[in-house]
N, C-alpha and C. Protein backbone atom coordinates (compact mmCIF):
# COMPACT_ATOMS: atom_id res chain seq x y z
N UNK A 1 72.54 -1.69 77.56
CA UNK A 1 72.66 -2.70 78.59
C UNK A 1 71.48 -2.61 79.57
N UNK A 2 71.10 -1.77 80.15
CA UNK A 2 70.52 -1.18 81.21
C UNK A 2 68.94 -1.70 80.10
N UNK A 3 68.47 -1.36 78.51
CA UNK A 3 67.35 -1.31 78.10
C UNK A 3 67.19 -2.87 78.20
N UNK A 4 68.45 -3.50 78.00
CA UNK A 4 68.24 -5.36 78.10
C UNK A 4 67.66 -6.16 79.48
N UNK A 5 68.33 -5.56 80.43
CA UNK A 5 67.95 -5.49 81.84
C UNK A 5 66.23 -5.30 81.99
N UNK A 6 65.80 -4.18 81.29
CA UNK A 6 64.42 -3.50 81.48
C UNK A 6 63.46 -4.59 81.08
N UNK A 7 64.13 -4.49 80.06
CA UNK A 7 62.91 -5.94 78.89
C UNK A 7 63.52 -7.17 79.62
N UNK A 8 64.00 -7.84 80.31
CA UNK A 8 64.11 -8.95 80.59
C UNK A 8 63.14 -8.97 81.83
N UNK A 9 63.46 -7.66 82.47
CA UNK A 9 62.24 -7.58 84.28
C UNK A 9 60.94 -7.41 83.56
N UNK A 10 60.44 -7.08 82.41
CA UNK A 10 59.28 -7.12 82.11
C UNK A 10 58.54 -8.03 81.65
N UNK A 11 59.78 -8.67 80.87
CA UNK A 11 59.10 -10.09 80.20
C UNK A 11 58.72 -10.90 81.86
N UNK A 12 59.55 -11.37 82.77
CA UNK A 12 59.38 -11.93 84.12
C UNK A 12 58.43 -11.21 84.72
N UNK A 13 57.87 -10.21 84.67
CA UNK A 13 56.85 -9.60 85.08
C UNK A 13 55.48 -10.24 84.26
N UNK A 14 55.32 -9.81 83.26
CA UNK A 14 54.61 -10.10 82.32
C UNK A 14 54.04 -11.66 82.86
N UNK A 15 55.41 -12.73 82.24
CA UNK A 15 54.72 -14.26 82.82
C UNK A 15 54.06 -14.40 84.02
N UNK A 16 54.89 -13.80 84.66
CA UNK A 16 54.32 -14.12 86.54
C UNK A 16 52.96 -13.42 86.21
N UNK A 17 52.53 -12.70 85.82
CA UNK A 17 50.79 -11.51 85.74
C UNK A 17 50.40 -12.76 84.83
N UNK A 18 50.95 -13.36 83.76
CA UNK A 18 49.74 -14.06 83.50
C UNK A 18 49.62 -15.88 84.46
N UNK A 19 50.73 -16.41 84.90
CA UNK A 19 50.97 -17.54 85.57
C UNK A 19 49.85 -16.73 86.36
N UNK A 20 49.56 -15.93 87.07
CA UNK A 20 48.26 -15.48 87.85
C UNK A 20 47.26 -15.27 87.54
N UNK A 21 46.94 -15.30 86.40
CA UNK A 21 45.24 -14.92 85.65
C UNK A 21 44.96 -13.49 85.21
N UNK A 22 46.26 -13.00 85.12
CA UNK A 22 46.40 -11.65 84.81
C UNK A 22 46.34 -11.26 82.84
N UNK A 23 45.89 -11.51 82.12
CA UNK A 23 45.80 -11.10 80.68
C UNK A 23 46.74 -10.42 80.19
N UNK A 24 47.94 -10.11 79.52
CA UNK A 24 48.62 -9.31 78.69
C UNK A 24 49.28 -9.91 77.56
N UNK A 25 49.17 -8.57 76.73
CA UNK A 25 49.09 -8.61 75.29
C UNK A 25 49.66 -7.68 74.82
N UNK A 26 50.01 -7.60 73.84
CA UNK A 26 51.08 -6.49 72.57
C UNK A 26 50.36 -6.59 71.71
N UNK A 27 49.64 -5.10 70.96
CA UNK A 27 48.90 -4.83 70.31
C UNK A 27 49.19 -3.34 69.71
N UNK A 28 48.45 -2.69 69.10
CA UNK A 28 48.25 -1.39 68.55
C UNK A 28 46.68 -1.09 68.59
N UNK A 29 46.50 -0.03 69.22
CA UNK A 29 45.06 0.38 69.59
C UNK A 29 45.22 1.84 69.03
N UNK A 30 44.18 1.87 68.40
CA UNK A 30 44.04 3.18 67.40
C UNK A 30 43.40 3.74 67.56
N UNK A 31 43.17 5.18 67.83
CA UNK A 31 42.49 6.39 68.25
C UNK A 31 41.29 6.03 68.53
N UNK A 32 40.37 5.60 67.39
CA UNK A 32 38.88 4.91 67.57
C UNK A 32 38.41 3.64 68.45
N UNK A 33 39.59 2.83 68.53
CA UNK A 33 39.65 1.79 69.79
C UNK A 33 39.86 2.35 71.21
N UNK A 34 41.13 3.36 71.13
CA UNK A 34 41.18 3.32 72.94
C UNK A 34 39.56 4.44 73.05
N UNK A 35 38.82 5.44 72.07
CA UNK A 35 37.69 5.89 72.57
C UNK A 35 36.52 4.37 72.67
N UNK A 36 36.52 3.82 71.96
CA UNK A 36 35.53 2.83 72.39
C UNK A 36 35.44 2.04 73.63
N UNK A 37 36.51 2.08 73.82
CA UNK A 37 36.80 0.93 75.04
C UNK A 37 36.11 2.13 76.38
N UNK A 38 37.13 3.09 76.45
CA UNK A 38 35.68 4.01 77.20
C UNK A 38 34.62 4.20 76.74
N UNK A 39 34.42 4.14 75.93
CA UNK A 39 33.32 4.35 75.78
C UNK A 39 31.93 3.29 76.41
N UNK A 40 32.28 1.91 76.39
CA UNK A 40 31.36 0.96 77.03
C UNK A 40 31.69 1.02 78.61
N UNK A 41 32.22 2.10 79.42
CA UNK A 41 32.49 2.57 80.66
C UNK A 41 32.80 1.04 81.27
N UNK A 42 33.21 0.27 80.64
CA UNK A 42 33.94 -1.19 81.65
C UNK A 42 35.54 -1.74 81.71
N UNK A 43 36.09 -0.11 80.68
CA UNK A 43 37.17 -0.44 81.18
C UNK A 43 38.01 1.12 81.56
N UNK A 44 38.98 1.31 82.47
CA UNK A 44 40.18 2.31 82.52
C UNK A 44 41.35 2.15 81.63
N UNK A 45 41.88 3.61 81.59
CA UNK A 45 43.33 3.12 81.03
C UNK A 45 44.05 3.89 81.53
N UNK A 46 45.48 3.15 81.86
CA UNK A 46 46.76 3.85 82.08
C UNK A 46 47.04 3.68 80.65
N UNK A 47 48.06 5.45 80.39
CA UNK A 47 48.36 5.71 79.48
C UNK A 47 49.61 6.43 79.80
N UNK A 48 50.73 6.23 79.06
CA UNK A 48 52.22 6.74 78.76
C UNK A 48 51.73 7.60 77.79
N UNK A 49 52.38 8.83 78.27
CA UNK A 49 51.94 10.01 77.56
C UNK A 49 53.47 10.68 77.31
N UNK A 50 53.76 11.88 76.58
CA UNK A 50 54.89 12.84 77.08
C UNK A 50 54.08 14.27 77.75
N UNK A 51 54.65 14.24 78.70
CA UNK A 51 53.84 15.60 79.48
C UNK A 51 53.63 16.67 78.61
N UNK A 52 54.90 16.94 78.10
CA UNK A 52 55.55 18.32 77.24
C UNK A 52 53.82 18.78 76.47
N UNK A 53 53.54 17.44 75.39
CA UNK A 53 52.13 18.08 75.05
C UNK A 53 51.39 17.85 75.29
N UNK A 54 51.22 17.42 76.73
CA UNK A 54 49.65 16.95 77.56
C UNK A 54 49.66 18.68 77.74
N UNK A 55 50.36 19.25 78.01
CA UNK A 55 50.55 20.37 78.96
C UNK A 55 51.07 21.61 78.27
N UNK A 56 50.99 21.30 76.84
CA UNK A 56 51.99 22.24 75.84
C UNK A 56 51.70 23.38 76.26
N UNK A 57 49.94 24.07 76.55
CA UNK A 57 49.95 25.21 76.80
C UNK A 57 49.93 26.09 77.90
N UNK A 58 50.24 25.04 78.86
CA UNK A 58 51.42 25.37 80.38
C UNK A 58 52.55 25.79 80.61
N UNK A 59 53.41 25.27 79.17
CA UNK A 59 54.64 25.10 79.43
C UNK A 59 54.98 26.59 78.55
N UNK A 60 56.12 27.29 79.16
CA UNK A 60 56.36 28.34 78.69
C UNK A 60 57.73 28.46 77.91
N UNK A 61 57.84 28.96 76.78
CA UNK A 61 58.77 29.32 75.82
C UNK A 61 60.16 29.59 76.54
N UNK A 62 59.67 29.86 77.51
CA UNK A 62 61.39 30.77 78.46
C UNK A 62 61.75 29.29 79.32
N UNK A 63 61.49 28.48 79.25
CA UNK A 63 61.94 27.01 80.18
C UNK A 63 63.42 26.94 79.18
N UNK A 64 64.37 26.82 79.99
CA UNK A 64 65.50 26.08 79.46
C UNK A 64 65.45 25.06 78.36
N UNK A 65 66.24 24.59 77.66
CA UNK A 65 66.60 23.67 76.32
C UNK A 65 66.57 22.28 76.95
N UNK A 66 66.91 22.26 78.09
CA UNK A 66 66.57 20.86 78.57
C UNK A 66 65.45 20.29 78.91
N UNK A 67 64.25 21.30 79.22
CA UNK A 67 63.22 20.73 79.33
C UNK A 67 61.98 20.73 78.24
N UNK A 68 63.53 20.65 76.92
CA UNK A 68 62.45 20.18 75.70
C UNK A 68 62.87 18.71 75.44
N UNK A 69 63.55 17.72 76.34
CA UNK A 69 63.41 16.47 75.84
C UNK A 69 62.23 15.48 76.52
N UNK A 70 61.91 14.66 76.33
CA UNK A 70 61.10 13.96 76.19
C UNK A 70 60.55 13.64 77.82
N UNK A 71 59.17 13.98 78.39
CA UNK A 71 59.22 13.83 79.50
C UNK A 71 57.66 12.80 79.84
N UNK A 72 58.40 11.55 80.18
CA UNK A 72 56.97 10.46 80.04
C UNK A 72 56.72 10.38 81.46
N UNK A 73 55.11 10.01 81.23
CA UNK A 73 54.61 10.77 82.16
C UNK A 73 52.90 9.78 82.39
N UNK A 74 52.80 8.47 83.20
CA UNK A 74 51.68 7.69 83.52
C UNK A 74 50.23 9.22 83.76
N UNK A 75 49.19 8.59 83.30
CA UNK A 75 47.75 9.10 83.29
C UNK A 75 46.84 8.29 83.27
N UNK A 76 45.89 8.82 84.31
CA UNK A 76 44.15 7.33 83.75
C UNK A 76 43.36 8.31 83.39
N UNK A 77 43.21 7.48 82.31
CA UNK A 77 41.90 7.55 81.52
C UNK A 77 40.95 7.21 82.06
N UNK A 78 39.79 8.04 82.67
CA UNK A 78 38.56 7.32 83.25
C UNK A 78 37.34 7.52 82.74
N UNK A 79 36.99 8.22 81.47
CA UNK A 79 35.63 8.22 80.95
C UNK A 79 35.86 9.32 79.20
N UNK A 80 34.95 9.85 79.05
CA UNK A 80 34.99 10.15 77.92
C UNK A 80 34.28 12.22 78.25
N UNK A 81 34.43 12.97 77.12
CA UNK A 81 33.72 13.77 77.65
C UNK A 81 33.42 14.63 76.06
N UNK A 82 31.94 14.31 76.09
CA UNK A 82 31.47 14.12 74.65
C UNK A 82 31.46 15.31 74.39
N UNK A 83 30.96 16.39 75.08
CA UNK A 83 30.75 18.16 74.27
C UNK A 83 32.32 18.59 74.11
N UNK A 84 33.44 17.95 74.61
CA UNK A 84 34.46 18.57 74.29
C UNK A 84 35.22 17.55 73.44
N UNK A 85 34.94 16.51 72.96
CA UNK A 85 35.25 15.32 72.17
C UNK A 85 36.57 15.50 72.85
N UNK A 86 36.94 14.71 73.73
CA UNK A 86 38.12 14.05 74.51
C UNK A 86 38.06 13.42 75.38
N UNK A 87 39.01 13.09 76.17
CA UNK A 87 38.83 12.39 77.20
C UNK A 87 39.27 12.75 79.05
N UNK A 88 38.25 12.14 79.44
CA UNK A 88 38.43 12.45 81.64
C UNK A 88 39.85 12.05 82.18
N UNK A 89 40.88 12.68 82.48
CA UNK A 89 41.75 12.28 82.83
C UNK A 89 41.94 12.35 84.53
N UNK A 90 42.42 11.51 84.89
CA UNK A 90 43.01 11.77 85.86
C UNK A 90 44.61 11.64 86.01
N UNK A 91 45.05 12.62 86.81
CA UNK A 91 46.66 13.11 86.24
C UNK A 91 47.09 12.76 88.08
N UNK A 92 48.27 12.04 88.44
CA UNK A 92 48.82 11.67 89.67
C UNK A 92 49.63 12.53 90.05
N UNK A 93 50.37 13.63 89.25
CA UNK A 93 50.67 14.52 89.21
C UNK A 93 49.89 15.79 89.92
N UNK A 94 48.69 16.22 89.46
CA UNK A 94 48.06 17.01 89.61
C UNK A 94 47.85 16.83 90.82
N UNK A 95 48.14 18.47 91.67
CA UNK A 95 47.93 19.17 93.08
C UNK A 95 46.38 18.26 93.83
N UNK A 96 45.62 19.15 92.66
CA UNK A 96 44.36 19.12 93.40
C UNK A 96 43.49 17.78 93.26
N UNK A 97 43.82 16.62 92.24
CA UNK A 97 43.60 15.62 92.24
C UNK A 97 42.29 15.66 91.55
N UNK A 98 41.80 16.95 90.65
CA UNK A 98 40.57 16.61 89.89
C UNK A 98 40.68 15.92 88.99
N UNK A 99 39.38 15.83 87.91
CA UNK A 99 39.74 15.11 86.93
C UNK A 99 39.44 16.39 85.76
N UNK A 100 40.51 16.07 85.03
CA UNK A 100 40.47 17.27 83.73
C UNK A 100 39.80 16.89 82.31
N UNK A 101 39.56 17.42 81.20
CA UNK A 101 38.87 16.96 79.99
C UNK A 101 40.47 17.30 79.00
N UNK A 102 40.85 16.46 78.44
CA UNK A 102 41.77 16.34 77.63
C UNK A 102 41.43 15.75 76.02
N UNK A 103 41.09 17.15 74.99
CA UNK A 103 40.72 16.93 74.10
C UNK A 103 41.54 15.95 73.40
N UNK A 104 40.89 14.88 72.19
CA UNK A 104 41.17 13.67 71.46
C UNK A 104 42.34 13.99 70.84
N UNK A 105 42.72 15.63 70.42
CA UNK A 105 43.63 15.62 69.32
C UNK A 105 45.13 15.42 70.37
N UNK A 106 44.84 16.24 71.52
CA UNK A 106 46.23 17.04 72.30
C UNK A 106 46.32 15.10 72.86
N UNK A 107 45.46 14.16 73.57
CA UNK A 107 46.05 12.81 73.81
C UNK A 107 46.51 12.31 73.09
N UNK A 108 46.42 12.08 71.43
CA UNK A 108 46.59 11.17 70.83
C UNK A 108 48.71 11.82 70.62
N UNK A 109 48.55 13.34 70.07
CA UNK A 109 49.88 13.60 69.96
C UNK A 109 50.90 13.50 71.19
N UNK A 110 50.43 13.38 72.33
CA UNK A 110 50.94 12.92 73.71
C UNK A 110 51.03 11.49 74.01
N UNK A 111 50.31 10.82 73.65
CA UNK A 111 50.31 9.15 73.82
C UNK A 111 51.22 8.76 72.14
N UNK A 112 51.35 9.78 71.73
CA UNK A 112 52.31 8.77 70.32
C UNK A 112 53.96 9.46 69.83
N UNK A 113 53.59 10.36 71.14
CA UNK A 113 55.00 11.41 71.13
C UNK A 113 56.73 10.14 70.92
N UNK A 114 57.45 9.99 70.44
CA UNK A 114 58.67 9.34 70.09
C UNK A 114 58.73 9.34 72.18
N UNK A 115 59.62 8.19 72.40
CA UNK A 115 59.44 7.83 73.77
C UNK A 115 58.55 7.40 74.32
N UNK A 116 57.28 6.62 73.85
CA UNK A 116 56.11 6.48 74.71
C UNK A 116 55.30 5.23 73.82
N UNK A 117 56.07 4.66 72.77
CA UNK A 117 55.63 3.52 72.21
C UNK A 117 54.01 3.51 72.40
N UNK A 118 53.37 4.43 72.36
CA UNK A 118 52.30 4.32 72.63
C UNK A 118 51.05 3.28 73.85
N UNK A 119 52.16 3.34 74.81
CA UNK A 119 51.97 2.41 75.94
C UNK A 119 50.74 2.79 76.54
N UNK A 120 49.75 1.28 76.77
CA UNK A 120 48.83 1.60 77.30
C UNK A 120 48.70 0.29 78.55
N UNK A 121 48.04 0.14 79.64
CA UNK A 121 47.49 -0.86 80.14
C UNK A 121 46.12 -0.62 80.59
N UNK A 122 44.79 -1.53 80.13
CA UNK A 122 43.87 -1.54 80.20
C UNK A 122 43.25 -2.10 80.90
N UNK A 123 42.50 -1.91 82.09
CA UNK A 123 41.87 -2.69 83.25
C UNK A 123 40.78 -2.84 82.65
N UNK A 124 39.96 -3.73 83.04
CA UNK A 124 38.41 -4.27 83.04
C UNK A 124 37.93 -3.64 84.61
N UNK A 125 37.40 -2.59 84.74
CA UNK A 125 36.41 -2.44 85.70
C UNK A 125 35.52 -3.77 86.19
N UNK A 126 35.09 -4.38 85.65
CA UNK A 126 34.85 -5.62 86.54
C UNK A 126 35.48 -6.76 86.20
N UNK A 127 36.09 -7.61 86.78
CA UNK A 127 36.84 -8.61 86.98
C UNK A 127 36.58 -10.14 87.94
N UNK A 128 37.00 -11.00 87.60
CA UNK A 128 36.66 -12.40 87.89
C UNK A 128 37.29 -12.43 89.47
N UNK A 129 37.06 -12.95 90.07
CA UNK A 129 37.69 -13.14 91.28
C UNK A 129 39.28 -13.73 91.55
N UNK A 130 39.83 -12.83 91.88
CA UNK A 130 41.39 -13.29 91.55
C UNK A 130 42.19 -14.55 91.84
N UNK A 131 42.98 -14.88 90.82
CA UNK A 131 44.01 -16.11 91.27
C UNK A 131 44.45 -16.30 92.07
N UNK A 132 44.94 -17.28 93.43
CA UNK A 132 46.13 -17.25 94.31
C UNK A 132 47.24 -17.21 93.50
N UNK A 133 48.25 -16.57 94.28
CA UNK A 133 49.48 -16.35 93.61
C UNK A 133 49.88 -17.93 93.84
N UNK A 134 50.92 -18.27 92.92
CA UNK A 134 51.54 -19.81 92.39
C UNK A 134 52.74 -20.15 94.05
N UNK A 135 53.60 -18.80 94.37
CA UNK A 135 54.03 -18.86 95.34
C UNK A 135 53.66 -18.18 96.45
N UNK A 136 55.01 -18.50 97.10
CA UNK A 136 54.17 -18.06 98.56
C UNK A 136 55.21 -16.64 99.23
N UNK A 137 55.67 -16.60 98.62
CA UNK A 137 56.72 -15.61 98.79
C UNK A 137 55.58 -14.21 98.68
N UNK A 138 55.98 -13.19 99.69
CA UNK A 138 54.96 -11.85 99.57
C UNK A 138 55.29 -10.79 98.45
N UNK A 139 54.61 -10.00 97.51
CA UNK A 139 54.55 -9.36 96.68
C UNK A 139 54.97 -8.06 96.97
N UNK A 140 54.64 -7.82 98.42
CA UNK A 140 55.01 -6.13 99.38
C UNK A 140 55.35 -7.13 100.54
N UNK A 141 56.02 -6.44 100.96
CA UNK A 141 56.17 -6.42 102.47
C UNK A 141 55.70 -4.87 103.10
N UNK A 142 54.80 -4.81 104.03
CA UNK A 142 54.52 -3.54 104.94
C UNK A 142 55.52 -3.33 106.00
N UNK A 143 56.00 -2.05 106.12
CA UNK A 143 56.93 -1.74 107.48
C UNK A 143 56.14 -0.52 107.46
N UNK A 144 55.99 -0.44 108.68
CA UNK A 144 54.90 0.95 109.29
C UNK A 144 54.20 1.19 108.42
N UNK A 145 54.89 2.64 107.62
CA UNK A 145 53.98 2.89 106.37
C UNK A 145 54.21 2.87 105.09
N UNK A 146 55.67 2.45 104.45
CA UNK A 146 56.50 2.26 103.98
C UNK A 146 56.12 0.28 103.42
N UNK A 147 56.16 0.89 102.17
CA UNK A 147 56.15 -0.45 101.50
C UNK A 147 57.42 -0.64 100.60
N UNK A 148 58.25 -1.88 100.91
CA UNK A 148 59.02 -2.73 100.29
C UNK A 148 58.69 -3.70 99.22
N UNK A 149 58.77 -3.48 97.76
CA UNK A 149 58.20 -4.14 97.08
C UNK A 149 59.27 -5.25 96.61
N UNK A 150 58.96 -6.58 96.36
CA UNK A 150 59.98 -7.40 96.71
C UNK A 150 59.81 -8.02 95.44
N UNK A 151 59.14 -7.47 93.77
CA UNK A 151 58.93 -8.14 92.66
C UNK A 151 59.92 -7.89 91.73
């Protein structure tokens, strides 16, 4: 019930992003595509990963049985990093907010882990000058510092 709910706010998401000039698409991008696309440094990617093996060799054998199910987990992709054949991550998670090198093999089994449909969204680093929205109704509302998102 709750997954019908999900896909119905997304599909309404989805139209409204493109009723705005926003591009989306359902595809399959394959190991050699999402490196290319960094590779011409004009685009980012958010990527649905499962932490478990972004991080496999963090995670320690003695963790409880529950924290072997499936734990998804947003990442950007921001460049490539050729002597270690993988890729620049940046993790929202991470303390110190660097950016780490995440070899090709450990992303691909993390971005295709069961739970993670292999979800990606791909920005264009440069972009056309944006649409007005169709309505007029606000997208956030600001209170102090605290944002109310009203989509």
């Amino acid at each position: 019930d709750s997954l019908a709910a999900d896909a119905a706010r997304v599909q309404r998401l989805l139209s409204r992003a493109e009723s705005e000039g926003v591009s989306a698409r359902q595809s399959e991008i394959s190991d050699t595509e999402l490196w290319n696309l960094l590779r011409d440094e004009q685009h980012i990617i958010i990527a649905l990963v499962d932490a478990r093996h972004l991080y496999a060799a963090r995670i320690s054998s003695t963790q409880p049985d529950d924290a072997a199910a499936y734990a998804g987990h947003f990442i950007l992709l921001v460049g490539l990093d050729d002597l270690k054949h993988g890729y620049l991550v940046k993790d929202p998670a991470s303390p110190d907010g660097h950016t780490i090198s995440v070899p090709a093999a450990v992303l691909h089994k993390a971005r295709s882990a069961p739970g993670t449909d292999n979800d990606l969204i791909i920005v264009s680093v440069f972009q056309a000058e944006p649409v007005a929205p169709l309505s007029t109704i606000p997208k956030a509302i600001r209170v102090g510092s605290v944002v109310d998102a009203t989509v």
